[in-house]
Protein backbone atom coordinates (compact mmCIF):
# COMPACT_ATOMS: atom_id res chain seq x y z
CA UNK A 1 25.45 0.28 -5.61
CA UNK A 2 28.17 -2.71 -6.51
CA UNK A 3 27.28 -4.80 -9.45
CA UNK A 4 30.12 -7.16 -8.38
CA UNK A 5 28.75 -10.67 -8.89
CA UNK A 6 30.41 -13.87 -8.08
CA UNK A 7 32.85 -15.22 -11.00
CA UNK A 8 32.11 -18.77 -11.25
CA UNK A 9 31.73 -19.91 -15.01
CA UNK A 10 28.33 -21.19 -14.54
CA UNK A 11 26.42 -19.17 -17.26
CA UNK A 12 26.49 -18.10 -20.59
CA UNK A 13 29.12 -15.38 -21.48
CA UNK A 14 26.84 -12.09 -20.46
CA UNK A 15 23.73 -14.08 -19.16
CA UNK A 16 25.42 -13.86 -15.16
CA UNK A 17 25.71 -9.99 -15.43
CA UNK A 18 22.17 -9.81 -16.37
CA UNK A 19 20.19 -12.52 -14.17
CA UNK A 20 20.92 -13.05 -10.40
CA UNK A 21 20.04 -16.57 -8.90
CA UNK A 22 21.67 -18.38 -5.87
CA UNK A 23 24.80 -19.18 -7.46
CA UNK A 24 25.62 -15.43 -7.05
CA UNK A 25 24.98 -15.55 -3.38
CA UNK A 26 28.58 -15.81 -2.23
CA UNK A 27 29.38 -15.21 1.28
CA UNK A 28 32.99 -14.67 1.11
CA UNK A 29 32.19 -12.32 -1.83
CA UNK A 30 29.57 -10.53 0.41
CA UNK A 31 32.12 -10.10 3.35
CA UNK A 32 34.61 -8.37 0.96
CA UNK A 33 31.89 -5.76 0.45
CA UNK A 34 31.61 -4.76 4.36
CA UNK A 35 34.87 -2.58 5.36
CA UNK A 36 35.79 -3.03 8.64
CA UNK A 37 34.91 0.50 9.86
CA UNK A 38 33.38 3.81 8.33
CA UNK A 39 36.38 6.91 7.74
CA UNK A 40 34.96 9.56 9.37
CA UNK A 41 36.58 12.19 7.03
CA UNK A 42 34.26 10.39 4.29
CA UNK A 43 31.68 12.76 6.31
CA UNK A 44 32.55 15.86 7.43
CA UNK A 45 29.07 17.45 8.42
CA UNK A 46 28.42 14.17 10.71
CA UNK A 47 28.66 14.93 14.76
CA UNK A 48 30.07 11.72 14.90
CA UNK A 49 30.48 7.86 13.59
CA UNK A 50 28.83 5.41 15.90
CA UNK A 51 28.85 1.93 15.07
CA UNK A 52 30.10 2.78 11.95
CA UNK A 53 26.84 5.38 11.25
CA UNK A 54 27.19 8.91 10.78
CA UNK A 55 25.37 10.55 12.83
CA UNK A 56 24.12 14.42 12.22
CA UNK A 57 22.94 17.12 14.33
CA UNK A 58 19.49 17.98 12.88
CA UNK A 59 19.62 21.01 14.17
CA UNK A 60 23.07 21.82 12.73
CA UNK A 61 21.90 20.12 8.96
CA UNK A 62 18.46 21.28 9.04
CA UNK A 63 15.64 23.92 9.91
CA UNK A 64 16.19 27.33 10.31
CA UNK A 65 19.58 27.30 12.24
CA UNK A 66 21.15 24.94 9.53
CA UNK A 67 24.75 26.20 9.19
CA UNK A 68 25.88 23.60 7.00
CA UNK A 69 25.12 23.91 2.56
CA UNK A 70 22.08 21.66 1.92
CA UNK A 71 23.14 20.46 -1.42
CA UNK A 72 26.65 19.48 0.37
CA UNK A 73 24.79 17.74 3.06
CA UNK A 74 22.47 15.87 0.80
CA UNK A 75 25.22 14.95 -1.33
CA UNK A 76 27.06 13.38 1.90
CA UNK A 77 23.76 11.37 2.79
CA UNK A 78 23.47 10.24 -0.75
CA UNK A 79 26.72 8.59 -0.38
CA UNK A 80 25.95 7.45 2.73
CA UNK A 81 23.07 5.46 1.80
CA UNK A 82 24.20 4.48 -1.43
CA UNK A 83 28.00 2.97 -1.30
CA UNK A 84 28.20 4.05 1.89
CA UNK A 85 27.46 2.54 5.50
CA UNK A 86 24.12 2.75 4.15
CA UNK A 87 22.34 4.11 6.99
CA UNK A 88 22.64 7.79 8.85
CA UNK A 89 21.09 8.93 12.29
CA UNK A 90 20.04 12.14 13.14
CA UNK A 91 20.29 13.28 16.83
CA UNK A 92 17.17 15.25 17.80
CA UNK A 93 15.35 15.52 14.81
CA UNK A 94 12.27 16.10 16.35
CA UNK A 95 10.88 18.81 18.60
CA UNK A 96 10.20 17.14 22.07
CA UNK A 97 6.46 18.71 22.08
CA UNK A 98 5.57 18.19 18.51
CA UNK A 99 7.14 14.21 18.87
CA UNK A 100 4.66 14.20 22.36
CA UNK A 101 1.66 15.17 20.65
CA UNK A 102 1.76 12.68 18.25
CA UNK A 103 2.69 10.22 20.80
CA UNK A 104 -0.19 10.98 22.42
CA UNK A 105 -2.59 11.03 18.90
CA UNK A 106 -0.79 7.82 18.34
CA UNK A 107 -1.77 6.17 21.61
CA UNK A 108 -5.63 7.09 21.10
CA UNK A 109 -5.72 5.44 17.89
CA UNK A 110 -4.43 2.82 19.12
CA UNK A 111 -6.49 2.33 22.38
CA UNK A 112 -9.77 3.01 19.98
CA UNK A 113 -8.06 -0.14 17.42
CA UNK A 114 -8.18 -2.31 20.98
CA UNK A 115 -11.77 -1.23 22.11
CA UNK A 116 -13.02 -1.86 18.69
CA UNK A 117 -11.07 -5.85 18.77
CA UNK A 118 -9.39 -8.07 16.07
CA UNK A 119 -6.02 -8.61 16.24
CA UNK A 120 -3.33 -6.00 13.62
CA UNK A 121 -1.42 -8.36 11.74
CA UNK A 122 2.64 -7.60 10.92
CA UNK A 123 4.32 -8.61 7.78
CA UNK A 124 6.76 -10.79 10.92
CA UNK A 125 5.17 -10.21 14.19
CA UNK A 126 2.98 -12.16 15.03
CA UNK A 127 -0.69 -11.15 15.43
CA UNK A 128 -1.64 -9.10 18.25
CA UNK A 129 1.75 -9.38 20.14
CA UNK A 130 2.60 -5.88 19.43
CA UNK A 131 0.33 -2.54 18.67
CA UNK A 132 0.82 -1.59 15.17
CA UNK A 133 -1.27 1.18 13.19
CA UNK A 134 -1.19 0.36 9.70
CA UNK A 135 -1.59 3.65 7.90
CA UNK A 136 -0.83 5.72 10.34
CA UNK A 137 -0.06 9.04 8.25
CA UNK A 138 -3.52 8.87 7.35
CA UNK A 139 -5.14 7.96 10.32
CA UNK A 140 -3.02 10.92 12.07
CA UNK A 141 -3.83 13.31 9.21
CA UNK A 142 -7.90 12.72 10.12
CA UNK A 143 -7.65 12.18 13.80
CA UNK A 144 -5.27 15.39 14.74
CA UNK A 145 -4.64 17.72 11.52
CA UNK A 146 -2.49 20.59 13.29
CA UNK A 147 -0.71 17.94 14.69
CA UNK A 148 -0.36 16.07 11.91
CA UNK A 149 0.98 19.15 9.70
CA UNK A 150 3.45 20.06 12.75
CA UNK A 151 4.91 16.72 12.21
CA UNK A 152 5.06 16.48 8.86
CA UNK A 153 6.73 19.88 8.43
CA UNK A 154 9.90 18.60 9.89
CA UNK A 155 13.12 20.17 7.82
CA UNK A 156 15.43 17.02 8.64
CA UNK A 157 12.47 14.52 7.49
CA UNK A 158 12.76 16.47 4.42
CA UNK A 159 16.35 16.74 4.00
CA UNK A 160 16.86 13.62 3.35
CA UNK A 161 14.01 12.63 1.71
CA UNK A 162 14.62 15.16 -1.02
CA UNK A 163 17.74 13.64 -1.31
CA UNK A 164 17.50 10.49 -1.99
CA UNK A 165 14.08 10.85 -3.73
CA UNK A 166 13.94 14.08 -5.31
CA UNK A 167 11.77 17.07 -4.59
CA UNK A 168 8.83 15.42 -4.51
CA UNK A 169 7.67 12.01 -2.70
CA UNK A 170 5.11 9.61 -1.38
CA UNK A 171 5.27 8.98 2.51
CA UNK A 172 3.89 6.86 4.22
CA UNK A 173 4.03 5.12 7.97
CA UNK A 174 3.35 2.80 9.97
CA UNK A 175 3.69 3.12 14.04
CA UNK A 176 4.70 0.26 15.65
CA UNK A 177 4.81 -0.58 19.18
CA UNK A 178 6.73 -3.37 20.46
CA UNK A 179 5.81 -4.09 24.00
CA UNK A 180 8.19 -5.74 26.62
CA UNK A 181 9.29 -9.53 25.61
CA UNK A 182 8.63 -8.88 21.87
CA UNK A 183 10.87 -11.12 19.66
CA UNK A 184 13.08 -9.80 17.34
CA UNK A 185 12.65 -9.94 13.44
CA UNK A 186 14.43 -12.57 10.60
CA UNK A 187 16.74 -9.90 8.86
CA UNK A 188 15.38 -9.18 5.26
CA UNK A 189 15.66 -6.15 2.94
CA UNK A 190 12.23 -4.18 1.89
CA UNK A 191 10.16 -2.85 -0.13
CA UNK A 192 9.67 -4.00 -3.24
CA UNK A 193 11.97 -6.61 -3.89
CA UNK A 194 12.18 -7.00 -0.03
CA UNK A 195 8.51 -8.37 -0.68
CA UNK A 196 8.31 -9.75 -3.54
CA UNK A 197 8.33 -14.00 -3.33
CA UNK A 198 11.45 -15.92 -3.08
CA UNK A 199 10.57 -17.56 -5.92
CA UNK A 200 9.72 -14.86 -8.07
CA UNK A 201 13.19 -13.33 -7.35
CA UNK A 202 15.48 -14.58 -9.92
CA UNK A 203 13.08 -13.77 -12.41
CA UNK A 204 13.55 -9.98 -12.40
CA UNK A 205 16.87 -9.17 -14.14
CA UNK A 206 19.61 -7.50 -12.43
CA UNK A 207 18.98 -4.12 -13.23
CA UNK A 208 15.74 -4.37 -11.49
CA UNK A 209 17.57 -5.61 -8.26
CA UNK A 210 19.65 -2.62 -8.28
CA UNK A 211 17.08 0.11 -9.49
CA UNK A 212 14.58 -1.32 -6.57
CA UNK A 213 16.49 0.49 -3.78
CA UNK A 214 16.61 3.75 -5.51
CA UNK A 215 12.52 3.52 -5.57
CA UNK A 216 12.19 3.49 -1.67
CA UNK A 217 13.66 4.78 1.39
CA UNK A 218 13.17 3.57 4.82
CA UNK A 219 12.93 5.42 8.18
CA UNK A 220 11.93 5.47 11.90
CA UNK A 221 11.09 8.44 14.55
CA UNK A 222 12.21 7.30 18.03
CA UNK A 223 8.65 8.23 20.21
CA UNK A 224 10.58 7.23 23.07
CA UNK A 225 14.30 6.38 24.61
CA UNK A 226 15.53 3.13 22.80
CA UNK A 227 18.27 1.66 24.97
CA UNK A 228 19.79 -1.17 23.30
CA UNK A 229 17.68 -3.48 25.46
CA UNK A 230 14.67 -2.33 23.98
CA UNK A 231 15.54 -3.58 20.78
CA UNK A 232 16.21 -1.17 18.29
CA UNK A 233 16.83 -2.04 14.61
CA UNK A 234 19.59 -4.52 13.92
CA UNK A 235 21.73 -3.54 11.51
CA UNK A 236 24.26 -4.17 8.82
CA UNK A 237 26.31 -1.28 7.40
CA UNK A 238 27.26 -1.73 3.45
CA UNK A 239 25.14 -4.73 3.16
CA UNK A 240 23.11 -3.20 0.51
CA UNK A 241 26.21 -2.90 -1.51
CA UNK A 242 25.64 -6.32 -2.26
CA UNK A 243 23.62 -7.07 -5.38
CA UNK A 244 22.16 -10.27 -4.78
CA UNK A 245 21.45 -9.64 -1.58
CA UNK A 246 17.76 -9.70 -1.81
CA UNK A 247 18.24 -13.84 -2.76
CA UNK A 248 20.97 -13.85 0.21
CA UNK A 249 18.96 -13.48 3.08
CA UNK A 250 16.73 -16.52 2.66
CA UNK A 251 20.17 -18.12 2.83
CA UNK A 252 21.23 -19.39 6.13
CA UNK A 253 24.86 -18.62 6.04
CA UNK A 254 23.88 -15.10 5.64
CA UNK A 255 21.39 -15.02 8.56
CA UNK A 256 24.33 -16.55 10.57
CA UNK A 257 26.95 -13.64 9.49
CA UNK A 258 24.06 -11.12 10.14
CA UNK A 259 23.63 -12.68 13.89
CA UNK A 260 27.06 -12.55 14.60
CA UNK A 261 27.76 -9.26 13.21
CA UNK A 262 24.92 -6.90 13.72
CA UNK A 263 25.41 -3.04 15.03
CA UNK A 264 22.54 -1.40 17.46
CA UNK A 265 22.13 1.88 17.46
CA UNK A 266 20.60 3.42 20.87
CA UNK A 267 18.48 6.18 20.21
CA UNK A 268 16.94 9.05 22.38
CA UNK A 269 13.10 10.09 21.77
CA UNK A 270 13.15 12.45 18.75
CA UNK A 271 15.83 10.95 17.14
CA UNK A 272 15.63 9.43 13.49
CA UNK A 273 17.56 6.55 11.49
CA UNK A 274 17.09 6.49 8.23
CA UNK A 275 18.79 3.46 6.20
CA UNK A 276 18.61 2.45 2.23
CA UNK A 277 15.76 -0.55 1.93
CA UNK A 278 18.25 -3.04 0.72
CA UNK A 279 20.27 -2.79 3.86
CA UNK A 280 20.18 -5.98 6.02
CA UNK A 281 18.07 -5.26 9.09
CA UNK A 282 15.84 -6.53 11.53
CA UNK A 283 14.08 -5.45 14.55
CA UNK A 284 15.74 -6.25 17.76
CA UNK A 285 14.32 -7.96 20.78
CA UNK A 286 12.46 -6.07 23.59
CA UNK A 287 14.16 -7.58 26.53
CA UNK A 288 13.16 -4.55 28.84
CA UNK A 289 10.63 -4.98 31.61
CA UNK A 290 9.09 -1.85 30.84
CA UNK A 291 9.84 -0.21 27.86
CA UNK A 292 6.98 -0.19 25.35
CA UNK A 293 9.28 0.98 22.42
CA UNK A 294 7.51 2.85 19.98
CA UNK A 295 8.70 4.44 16.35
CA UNK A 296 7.40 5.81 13.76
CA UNK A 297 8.06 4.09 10.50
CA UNK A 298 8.57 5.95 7.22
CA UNK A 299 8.52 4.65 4.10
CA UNK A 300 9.07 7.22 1.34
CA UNK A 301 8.57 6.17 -2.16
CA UNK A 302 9.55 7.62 -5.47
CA UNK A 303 6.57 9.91 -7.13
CA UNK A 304 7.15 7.69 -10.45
CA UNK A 305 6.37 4.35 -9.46
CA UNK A 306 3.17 5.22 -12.14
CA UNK A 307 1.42 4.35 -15.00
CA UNK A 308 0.95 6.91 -17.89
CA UNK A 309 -2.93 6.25 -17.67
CA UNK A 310 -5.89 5.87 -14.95
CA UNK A 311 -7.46 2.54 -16.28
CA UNK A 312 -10.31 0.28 -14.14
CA UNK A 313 -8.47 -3.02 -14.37
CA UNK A 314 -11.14 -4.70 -12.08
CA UNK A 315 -13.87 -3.58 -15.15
CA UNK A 316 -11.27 -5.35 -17.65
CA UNK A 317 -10.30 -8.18 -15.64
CA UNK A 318 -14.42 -8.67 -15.39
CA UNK A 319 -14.40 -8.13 -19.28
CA UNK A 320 -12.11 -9.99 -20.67
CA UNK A 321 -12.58 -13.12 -18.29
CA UNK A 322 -14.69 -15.07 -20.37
CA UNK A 323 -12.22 -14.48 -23.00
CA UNK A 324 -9.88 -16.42 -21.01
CA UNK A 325 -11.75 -18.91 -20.15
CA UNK A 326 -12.67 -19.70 -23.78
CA UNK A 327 -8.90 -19.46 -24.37
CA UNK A 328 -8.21 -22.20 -21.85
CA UNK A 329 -11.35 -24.52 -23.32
CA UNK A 330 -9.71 -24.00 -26.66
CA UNK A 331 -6.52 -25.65 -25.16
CA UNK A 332 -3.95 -22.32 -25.18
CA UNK A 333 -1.06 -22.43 -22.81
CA UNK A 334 -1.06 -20.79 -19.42
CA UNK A 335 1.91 -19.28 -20.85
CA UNK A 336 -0.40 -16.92 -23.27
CA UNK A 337 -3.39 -16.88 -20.53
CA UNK A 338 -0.91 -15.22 -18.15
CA UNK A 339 0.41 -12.80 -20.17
CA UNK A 340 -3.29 -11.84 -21.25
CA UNK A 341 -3.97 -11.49 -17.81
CA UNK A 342 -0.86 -9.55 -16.51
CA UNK A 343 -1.26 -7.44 -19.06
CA UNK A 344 -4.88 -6.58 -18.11
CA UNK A 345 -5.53 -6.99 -14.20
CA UNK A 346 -3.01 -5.06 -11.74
CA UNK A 347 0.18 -7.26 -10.96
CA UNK A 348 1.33 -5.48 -7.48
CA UNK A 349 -0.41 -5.97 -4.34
CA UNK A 350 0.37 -2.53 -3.74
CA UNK A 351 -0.90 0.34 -2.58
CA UNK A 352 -3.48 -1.25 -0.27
CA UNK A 353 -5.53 -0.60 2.68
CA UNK A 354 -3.35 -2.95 5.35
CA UNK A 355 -6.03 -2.62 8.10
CA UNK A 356 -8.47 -4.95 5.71
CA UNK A 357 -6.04 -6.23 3.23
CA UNK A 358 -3.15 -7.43 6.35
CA UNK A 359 -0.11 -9.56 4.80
CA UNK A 360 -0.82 -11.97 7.51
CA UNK A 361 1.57 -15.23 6.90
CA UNK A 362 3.16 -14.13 3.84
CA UNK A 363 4.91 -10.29 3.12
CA UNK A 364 2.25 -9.11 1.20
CA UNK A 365 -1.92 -9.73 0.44
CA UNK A 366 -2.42 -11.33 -2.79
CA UNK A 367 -2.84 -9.32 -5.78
CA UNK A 368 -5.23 -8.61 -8.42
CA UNK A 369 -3.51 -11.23 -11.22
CA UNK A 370 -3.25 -13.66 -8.98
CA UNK A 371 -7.11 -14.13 -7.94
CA UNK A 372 -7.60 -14.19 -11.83
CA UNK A 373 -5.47 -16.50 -12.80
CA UNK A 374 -6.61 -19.15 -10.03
CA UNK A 375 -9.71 -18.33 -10.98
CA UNK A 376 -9.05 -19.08 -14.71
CA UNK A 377 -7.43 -22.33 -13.36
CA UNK A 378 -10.29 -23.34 -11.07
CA UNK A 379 -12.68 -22.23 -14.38
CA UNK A 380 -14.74 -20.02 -11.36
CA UNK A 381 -17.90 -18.99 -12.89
CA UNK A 382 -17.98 -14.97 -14.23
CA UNK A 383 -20.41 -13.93 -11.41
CA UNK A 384 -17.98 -14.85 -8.85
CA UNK A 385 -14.71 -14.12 -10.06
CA UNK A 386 -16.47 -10.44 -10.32
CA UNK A 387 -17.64 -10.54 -6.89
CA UNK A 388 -14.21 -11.98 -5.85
CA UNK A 389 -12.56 -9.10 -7.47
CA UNK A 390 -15.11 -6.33 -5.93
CA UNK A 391 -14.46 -7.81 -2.55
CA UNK A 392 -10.36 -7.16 -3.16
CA UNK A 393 -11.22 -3.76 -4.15
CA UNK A 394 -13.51 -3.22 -0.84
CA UNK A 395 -10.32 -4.27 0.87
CA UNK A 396 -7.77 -2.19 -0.65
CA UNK A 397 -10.05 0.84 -0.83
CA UNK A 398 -8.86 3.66 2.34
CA UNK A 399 -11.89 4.85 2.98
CA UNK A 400 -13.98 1.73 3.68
CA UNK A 401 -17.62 1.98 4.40
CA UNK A 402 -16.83 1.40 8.03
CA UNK A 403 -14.72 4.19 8.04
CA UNK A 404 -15.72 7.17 6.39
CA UNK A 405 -17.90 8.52 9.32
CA UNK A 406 -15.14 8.36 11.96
């Protein structure tokens, strides 16, 4: 990915290669990183370029009739998604009767989420405008196993998961279903950075803004035919080239340039897109009359994203709370009471269970350091800030109470 930043004097000598902020949020600079089309000979093993994507035949790249050398085909998607247009398609990558059972598993968990009420909120829909199973790998694994194991056995799913990621990863999905005269999204960049608040942003160095995109990859199954006036995902090839990207698109003059010069790719049912997370993208607008437009979304994350050691943070957060409080009687900073506290309770919102724990309003539920420190702040007495915390973990737990007998 480009480390170019923008050359303005405006820092200490070293200090602007190492911390991003908005004076690095050049849009000139960011046009110079978008070529004006894709050279197809930069991809030999794609069918084609459209819209400046490769496109592959799965069944040409992948499964048993793959005729092409994995490791060359990998390395061509790597450098797709990484200085690249940023973003390949994959023309029936799917079996139309494995991609129909789901569809059909899909649309019983999701008429049994309407019988049993309450609205599913979306990190940008709004509530209850669409149909959207949050953790739907799991919910697909315990509702329809053969099914689920058919699906998940897919070659081309796997190609280029392995990679970007490496032989082993963490997927996970989300099916989404957005119904006739669904708005489109605000273009962003995801997970993590892609979540993480605006104002938090220029306080992870520069590395980290690079390194995030190498953590996650992003992807969607087409469950039906997506005609462009169904709204499939907006997007912008080589954007993620750009390094302070994840600052630009709270920018305006960004969110213009993205409006005015968005590709759509139309896909047919069983095909798959599959794009780097800090690509600029949105979904589009479902404009049809009739088209209920449903995908699968994949998010695959890196098997590292871990800590060396299983630790109960809730038990130490409960622990060393009245510690904290005496520390704040005593008159120490909330400098030193937050870095007791980070270093204790768990600082990422994530993984959660997004059926009780929805990012309703904001991209992501609060996490574990946060409910601590306001309740340090509010001095919340050690009985509740424990039941506050046992609450959280009811929420984030995936196999609620309510659940396990389904």
């Amino acid at each position: 990915m480009s480390t170019s930043l923008s050359s303005a004097p405006r820092a200490p000598a070293g200090a602007r290669d190492t911390w991003i902020d908005d004076t690095h949020c050049d849009l000139d600079e960011f046009r110079a990183q978008l070529p004006d089309q894709t050279d197809p000979a930069d991809y030999p093993h794609a069918a084609e370029i459209r819209a400046g994507i490769p496109v592959y035949d799965a069944a040409v790249v992948a499964g048993p009739t793959a005729a092409a050398d994995r490791r060359a085909v990998q390395s061509e998607l790597i450098a797709a998604l990484l200085d690249g247009p940023g973003v390949v398609a994959f023309s029936g990558a799917f079996d139309a009767d494995v991609l129909d059972s789901a569809s059909a598993a899909f649309n019983e968990l999701i008429a049994a989420q309407r019988a049993a009420g309450g609205a599913a909120g979306d990190h940008f829909g709004k509530p209850g405008a669409n149909d959207r199973i949050w953790n739907a790998a799991q919910k697909l694994a315990l509702h329809a196993p053969q099914v689920y194991a058919d699906y998940y056995a897919n070659d081309t799913l796997a190609l280029i998961c392995q990679a970007w990621l490496g032989p082993r990863y963490q997927l996970t999905s989300q099916v989404n279903v957005v119904n006739p005269g669904g708005a489109a999204q605000v273009p962003h960049r995801d997970y993590h950075l892609g979540f993480v608040d605006p104002d938090a942003l220029t306080d992870y160095p520069a590395h980290v803004h690079r390194l995030s995109p190498a953590l996650t990859l992003q992807g969607a199954v087409a469950h039906c035919d997506m005609p462009v006036v169904s709204g499939p995902t907006m997007l912008l090839p080589y954007s993620q080239r750009f390094t302070p990207g994840y600052l630009a698109f709270y920018r305006q003059e960004f969110l213009d340039y993205f409006a005015a010069n968005y590709v759509q790719l139309p896909l047919a049912k069983g095909d798959a897109v599959f794009f780097n997370p800090a690509l600029f993208h949105a979904a589009g607008a479902n404009t049809s009359a009739d088209i209920a437009r449903m995908a699968n979304l994949l998010q695959v994350s890196s098997p590292f994203g871990r800590a060396m050691e299983s630790m109960d943070r809730t038990a130490m957060a409960v622990a060393v709370y009245p510690a904290l409080l005496a520390m704040r009687a005593a008159g120490r900073s909330d400098t030193e009471i937050r870095n007791a506290i980070v270093a204790t309770a768990e600082g990422y919102p994530f993984p959660t269970n997004l059926d009780h724990d929805q990012p309703i309003g904001s991209l992501a539920p609060r996490s574990q350091v946060d409910v601590l420190f306001d309740a340090v702040t509010a001095g919340l007495p050690p009985r509740d800030l424990e039941a506050a915390l046992r609450a959280q973990d009811g929420r984030r737990d995936p196999n609620p109470t309510t659940e396990r007998n389904t």
